[in-house]
Protein backbone atom coordinates (compact mmCIF):
# COMPACT_ATOMS: atom_id res chain seq x y z
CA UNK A 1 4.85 -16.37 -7.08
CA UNK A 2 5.84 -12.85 -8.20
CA UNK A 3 3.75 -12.82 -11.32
CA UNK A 4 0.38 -13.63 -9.44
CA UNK A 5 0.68 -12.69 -6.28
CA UNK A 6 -1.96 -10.00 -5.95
CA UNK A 7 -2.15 -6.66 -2.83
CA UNK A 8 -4.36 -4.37 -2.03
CA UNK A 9 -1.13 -1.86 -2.32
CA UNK A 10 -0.03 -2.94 -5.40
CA UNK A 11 -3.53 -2.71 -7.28
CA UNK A 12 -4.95 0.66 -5.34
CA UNK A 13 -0.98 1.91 -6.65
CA UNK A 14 -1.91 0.85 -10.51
CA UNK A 15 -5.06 -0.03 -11.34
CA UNK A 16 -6.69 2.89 -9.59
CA UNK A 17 -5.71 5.29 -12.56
CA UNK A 18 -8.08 2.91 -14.49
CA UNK A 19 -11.40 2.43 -12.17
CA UNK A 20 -11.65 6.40 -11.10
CA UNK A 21 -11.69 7.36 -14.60
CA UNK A 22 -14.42 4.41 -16.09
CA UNK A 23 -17.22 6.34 -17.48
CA UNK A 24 -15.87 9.74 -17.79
CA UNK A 25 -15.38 9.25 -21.65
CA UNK A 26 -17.68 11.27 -22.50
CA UNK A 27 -16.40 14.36 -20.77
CA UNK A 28 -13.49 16.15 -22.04
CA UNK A 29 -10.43 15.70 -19.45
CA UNK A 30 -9.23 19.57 -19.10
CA UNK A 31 -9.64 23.04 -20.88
CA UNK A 32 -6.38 25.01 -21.13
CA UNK A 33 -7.14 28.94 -22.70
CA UNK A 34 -9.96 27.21 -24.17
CA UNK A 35 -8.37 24.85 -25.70
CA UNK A 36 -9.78 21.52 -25.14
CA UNK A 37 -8.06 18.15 -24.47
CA UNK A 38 -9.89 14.85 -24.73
CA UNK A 39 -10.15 12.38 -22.10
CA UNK A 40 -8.96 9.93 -25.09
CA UNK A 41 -5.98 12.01 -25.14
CA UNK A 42 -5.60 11.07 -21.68
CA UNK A 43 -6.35 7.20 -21.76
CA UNK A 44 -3.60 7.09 -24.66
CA UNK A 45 -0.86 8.97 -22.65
CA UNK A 46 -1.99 6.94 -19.36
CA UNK A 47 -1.62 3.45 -21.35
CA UNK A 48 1.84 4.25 -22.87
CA UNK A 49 3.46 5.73 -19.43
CA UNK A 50 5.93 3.24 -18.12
CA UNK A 51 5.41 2.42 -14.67
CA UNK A 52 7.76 0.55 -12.05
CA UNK A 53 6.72 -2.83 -10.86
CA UNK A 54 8.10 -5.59 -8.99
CA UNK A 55 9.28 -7.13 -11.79
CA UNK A 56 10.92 -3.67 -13.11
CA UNK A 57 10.01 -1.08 -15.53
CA UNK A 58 6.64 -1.69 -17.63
CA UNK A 59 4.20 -0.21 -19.60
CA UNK A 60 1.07 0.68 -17.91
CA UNK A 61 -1.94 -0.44 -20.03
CA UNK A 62 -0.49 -3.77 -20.48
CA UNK A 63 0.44 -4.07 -16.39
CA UNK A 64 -3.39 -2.78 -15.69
CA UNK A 65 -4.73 -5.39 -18.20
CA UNK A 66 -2.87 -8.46 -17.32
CA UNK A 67 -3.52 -7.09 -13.51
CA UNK A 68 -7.43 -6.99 -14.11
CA UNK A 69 -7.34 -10.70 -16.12
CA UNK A 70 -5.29 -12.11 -13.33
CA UNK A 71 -7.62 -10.77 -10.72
CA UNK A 72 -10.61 -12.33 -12.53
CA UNK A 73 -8.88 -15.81 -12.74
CA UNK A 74 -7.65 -15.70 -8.88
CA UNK A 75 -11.13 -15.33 -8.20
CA UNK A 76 -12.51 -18.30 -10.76
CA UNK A 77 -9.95 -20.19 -9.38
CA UNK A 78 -10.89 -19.77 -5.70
CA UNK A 79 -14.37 -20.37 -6.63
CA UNK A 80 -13.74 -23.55 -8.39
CA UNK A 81 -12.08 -24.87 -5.51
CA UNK A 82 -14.76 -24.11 -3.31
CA UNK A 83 -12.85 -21.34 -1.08
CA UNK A 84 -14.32 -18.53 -2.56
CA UNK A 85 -13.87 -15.60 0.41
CA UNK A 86 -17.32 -15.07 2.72
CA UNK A 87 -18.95 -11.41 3.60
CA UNK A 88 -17.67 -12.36 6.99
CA UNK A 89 -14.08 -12.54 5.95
CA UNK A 90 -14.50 -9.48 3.61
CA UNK A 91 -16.17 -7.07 6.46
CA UNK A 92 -13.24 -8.25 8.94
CA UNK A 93 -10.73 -6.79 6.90
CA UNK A 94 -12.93 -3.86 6.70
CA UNK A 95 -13.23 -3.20 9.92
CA UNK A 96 -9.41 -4.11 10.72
CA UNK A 97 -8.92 -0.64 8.50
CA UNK A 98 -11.65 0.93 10.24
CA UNK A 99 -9.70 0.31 13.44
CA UNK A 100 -6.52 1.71 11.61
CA UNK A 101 -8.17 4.53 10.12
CA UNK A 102 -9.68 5.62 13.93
CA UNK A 103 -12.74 4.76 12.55
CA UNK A 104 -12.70 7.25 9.49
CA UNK A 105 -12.83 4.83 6.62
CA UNK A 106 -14.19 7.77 4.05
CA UNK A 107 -11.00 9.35 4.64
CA UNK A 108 -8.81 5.83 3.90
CA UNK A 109 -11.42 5.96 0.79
CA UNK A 110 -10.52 9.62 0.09
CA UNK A 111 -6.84 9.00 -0.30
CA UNK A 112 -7.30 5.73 -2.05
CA UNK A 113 -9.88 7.72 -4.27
CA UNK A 114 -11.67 4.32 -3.92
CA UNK A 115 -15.81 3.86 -3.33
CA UNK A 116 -16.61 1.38 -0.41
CA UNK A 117 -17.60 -1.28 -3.07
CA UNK A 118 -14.38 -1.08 -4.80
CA UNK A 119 -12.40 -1.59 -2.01
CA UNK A 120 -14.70 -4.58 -0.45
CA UNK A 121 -14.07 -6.17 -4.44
CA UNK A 122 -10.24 -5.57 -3.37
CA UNK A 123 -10.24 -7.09 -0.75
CA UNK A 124 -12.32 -9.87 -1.81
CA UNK A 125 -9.18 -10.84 -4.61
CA UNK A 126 -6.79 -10.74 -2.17
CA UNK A 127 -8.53 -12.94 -0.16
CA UNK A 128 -9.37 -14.79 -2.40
CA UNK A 129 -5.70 -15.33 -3.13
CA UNK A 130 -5.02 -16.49 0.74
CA UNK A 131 -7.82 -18.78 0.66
CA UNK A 132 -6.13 -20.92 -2.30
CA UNK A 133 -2.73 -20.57 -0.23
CA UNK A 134 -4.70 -21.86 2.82
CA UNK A 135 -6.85 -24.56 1.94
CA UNK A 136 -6.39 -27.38 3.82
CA UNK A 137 -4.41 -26.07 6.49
CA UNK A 138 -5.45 -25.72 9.86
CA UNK A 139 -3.68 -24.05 13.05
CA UNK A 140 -4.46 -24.88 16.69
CA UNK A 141 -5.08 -21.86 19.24
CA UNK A 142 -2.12 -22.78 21.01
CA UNK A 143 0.16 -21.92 18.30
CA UNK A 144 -1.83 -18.58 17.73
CA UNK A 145 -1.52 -17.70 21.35
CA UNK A 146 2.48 -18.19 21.34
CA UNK A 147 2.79 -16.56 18.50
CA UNK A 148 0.97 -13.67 20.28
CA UNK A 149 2.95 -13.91 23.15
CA UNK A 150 6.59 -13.88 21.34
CA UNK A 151 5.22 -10.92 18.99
CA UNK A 152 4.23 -9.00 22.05
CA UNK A 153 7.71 -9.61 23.88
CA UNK A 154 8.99 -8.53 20.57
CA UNK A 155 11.54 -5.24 20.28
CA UNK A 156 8.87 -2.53 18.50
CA UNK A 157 6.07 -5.32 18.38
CA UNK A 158 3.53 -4.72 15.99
CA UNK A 159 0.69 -5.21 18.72
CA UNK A 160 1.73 -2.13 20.60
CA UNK A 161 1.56 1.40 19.88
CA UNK A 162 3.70 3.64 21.67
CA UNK A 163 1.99 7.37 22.70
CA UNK A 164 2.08 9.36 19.44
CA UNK A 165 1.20 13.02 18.01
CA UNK A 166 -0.19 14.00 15.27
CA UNK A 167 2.49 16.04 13.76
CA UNK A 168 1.79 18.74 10.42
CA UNK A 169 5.01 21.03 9.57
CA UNK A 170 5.79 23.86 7.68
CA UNK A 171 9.41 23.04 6.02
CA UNK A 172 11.89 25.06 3.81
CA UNK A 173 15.32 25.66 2.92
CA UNK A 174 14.32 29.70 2.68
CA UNK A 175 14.22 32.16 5.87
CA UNK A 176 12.46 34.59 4.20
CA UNK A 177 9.94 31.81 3.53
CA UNK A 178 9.79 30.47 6.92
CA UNK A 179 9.50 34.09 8.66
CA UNK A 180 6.24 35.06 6.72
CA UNK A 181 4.73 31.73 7.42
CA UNK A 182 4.88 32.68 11.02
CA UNK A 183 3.89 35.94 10.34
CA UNK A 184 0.68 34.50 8.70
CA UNK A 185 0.12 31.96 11.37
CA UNK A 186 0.80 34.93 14.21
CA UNK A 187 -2.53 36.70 11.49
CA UNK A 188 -4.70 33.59 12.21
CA UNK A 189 -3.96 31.88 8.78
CA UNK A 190 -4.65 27.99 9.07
CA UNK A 191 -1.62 26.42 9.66
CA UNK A 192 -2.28 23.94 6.65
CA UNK A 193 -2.95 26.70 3.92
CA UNK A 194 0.33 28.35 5.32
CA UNK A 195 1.95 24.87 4.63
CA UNK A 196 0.66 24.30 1.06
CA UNK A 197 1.80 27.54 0.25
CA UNK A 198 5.29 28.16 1.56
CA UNK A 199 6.78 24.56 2.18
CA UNK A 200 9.39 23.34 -0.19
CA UNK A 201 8.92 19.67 0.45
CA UNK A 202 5.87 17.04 -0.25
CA UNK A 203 4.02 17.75 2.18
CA UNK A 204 2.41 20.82 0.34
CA UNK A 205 0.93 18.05 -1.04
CA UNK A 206 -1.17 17.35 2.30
CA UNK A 207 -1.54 20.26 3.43
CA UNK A 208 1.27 20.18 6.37
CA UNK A 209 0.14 17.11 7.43
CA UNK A 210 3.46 14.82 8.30
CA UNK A 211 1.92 11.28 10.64
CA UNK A 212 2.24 10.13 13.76
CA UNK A 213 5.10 10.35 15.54
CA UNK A 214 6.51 8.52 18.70
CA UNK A 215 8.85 8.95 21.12
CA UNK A 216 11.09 6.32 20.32
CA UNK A 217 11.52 7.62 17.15
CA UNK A 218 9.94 6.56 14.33
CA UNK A 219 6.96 8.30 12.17
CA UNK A 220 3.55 6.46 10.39
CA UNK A 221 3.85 8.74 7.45
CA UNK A 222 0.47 9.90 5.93
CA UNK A 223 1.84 8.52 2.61
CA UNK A 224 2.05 4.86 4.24
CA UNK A 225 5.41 4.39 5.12
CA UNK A 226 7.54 4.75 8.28
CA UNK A 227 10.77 6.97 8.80
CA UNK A 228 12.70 8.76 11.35
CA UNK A 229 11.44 11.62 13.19
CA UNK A 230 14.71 13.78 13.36
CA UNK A 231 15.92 14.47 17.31
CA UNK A 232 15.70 18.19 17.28
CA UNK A 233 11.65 17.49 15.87
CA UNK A 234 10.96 14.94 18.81
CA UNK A 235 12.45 17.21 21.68
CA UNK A 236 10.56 20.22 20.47
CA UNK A 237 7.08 18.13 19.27
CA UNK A 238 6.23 16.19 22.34
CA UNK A 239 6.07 19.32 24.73
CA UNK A 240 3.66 20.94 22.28
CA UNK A 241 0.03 21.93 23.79
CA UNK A 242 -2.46 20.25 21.49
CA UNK A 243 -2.82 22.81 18.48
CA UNK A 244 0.31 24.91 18.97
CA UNK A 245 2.94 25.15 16.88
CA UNK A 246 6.54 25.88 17.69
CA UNK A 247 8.33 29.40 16.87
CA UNK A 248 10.63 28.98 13.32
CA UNK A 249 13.69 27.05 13.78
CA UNK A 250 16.61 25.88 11.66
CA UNK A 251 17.33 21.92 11.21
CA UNK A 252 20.35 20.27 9.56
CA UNK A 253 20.23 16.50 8.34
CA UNK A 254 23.51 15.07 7.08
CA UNK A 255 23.04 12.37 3.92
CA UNK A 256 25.45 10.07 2.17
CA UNK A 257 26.21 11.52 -0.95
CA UNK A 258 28.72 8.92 -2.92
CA UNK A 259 31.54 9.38 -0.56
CA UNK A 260 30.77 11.95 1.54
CA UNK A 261 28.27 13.32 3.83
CA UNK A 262 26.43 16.32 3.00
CA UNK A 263 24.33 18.91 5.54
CA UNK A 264 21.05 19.58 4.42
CA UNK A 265 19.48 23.11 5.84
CA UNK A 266 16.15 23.52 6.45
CA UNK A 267 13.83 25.75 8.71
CA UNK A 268 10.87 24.09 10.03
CA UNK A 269 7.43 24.96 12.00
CA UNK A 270 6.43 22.12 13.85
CA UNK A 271 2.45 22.02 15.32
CA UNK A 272 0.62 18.90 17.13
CA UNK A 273 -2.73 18.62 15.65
CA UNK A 274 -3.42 15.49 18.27
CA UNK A 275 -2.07 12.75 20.48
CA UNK A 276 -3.38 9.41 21.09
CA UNK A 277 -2.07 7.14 24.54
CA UNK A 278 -0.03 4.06 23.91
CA UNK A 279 -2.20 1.12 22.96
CA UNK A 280 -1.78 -2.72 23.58
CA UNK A 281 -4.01 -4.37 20.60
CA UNK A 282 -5.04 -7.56 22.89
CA UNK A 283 -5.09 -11.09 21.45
CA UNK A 284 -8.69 -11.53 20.41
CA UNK A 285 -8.36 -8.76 17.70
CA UNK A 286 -4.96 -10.27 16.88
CA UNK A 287 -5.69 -13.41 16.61
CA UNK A 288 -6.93 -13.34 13.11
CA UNK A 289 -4.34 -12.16 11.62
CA UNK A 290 -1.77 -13.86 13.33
CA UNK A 291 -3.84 -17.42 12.21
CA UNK A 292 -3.76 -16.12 8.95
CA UNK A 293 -0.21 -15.25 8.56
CA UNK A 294 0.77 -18.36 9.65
CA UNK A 295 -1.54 -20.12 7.69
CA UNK A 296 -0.21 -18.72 4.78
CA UNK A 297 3.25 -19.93 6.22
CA UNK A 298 2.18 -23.51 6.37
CA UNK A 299 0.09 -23.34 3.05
CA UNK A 300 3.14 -21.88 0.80
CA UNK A 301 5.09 -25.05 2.04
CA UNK A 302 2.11 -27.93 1.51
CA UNK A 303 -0.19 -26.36 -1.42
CA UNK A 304 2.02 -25.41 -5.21
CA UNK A 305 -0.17 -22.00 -5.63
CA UNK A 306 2.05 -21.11 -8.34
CA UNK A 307 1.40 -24.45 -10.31
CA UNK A 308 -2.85 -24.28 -9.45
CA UNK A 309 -3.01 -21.10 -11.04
CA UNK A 310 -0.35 -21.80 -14.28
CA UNK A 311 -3.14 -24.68 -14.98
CA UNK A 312 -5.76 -22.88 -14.61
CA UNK A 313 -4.56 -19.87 -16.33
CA UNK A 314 -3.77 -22.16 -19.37
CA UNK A 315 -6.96 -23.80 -19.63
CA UNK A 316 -8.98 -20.67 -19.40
CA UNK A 317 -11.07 -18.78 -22.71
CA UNK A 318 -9.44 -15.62 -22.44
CA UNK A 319 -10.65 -13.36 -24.72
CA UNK A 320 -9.50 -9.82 -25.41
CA UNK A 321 -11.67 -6.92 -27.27
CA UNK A 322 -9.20 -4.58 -26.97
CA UNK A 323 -7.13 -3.76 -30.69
CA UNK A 324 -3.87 -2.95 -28.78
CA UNK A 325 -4.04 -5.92 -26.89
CA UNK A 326 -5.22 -8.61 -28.99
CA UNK A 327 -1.59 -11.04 -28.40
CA UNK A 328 -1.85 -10.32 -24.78
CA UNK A 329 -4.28 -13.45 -23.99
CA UNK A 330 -1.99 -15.69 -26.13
CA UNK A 331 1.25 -14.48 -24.22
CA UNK A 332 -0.11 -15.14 -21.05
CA UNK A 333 -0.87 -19.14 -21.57
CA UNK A 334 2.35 -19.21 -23.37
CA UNK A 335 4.40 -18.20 -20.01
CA UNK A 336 1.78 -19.95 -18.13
CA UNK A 337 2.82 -23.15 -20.49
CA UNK A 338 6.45 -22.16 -19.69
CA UNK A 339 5.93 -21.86 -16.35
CA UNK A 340 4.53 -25.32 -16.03
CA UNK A 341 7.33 -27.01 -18.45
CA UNK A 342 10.33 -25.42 -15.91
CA UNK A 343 8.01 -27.00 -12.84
CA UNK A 344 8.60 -30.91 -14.43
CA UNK A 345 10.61 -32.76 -11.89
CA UNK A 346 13.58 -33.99 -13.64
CA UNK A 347 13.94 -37.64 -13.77
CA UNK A 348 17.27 -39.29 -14.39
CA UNK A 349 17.86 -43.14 -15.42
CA UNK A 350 17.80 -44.80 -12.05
CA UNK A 351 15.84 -42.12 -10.22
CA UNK A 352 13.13 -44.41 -9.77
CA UNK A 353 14.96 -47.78 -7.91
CA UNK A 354 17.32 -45.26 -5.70
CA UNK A 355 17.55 -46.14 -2.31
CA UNK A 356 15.26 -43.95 0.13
């Protein structure tokens, strides 16, 4: 299920490059001394990039397209078989990132550089997606509940959230650097300006801000993953005041490098922007989710997704406008067509009359 298999990650990572930019043709895309370059300059470069995927390196324009045809079939498909996802299903999810977002979803929007009506149509091909997986299959409470109850009993269950901080940092491998950034903080500077200007590392990139860090020592990244919050950072972070930050100090990380271990140097200012209490998320905003999950489960087992949408895909009128991609609709019944001759069950002389 690789190839169709559709997330909200996966498309905001891609496709997103596409949908901000729709309609700024007409607008040139920068000025440099002057000198002007076209946003079809742009487009070109942007199509022709290679970009990783799941299924290894590829070339963007043709990922984005088949991504965009694919999404537009998943949701035929789900409509044809009558599980086409409901405004109550869509406006759950939404408020499930509400809830993870503390209620700010312009800022999720911000970072996705997403409207509210892109995401929703998002979210509506994903679940459109799970719907086709799920059809047919039903789940009792009772299996819900003990899946609740294991998941909560769970080592770092995903249903509880330890007491964290909201940690920002000022990090570089220079002293000189890290003295005048607390020279400049000591002057009133905002502690993210300070950041963007003197840290070495990405998170210049967000102005100082790092995630949320607990005690047992793991960090939500802003980018979206998790990672270790280094010892030294957790002894000196969690007896911060709200909105202090800690005087310069240096810390050393030791990394495989082939066969040995290097020490990596760097001086950090640490500063707690907020904390938030440990939080049990209780089983009726769980429950969902967990249903779903192991609906999913059940319905990768009883319904042949792949095969549904290899059919479908190869009796569809897919027509493309675009010059540079004229071949791609033709390619994609082909491995559709080759998908569905490697799914034939193989029947040898006999098969039939063997004994059960």
């Amino acid at each position: 299920m690789n190839r169709t298999r559709l997330s909200i990650l996966m498309l905001v990572a891609v496709a997103l490059a596409a949908t901000t930019l729709t309609g700024c043709g007409r607008r040139g895309f920068a000025r440099v001394n002057g000198d002007k370059i076209k946003m079809q300059e742009f487009y070109k470069r942007l199509e022709r990039a290679t970009i990783q995927t799941p299924q290894g390196p590829q070339v963007a324009g043709e990922f984005i397209a088949r991504q965009l045809i694919m999404e537009r079939l998943i949701e035929q498909l789900a409509k044809e078989q009558n599980v086409a996802p409901t405004e109550e299903q869509i406006n759950k999810k939404l408020d499930f990132l509400r809830k993870q977002s503390g209620g700010d979803i312009g800022r999720v929007l911000n970072q996705m550089g997403m409207t509210l009506d892109e995401l929703k149509r998002q979210i509506a091909v994903e679940q459109s997606y799970i719907n086709l997986v799920t059809k047919g299959v039903s789940i009792p409470d009772e299996r819900v509940r003990k899946a609740y109850n294991e998941a909560l009993r769970a080592k770092g269950s995903p249903f509880i959230r330890p007491e964290q901080v909201m940690l920002s940092a000022i990090i570089t491998r220079s002293k000189d650097k890290i003295d005048k950034a607390y020279k400049l903080l000591q002057k009133g500077q905002e502690f993210g300006s300070v950041s963007r200007q003197l840290s070495d590392v990405w998170i210049k990139q967000t102005d100082g801000k790092v995630g949320w860090a607990s005690k047992d020592g793991v960090i939500e990244l802003v980018l979206g993953q998790k990672a270790g919050l280094p010892k030294d950072f957790a002894a000196r972070l969690f007896s911060l005041p709200i909105g202090k930050y800690t005087p310069p100090f240096e810390s050393v990380t030791r990394v495989n490098e082939g066969n040995r271990v290097v020490a990596i140097r760097q001086w950090v200012i640490l500063k707690a922007d907020q904390k938030r209490p440990k939080r049990i998320t209780q089983f009726e905003e769980a429950k969902d989710r967990i249903r779903e999950s192991l609906a999913m489960q059940e319905g990768t087992k009883k319904n042949d997704i792949e095969k549904q949408i290899q059919k479908f895909v190869k009796g569809s009128d897919i027509v493309i406008s675009a010059a540079a991609y004229k071949d791609l609709a033709e390619r994609i019944k082909q491995e559709a067509d080759k998908a569905l001759e490697v799914a034939k069950p193989i029947v040898t002389p006999g098969a039939l009359n063997a004994p059960k």
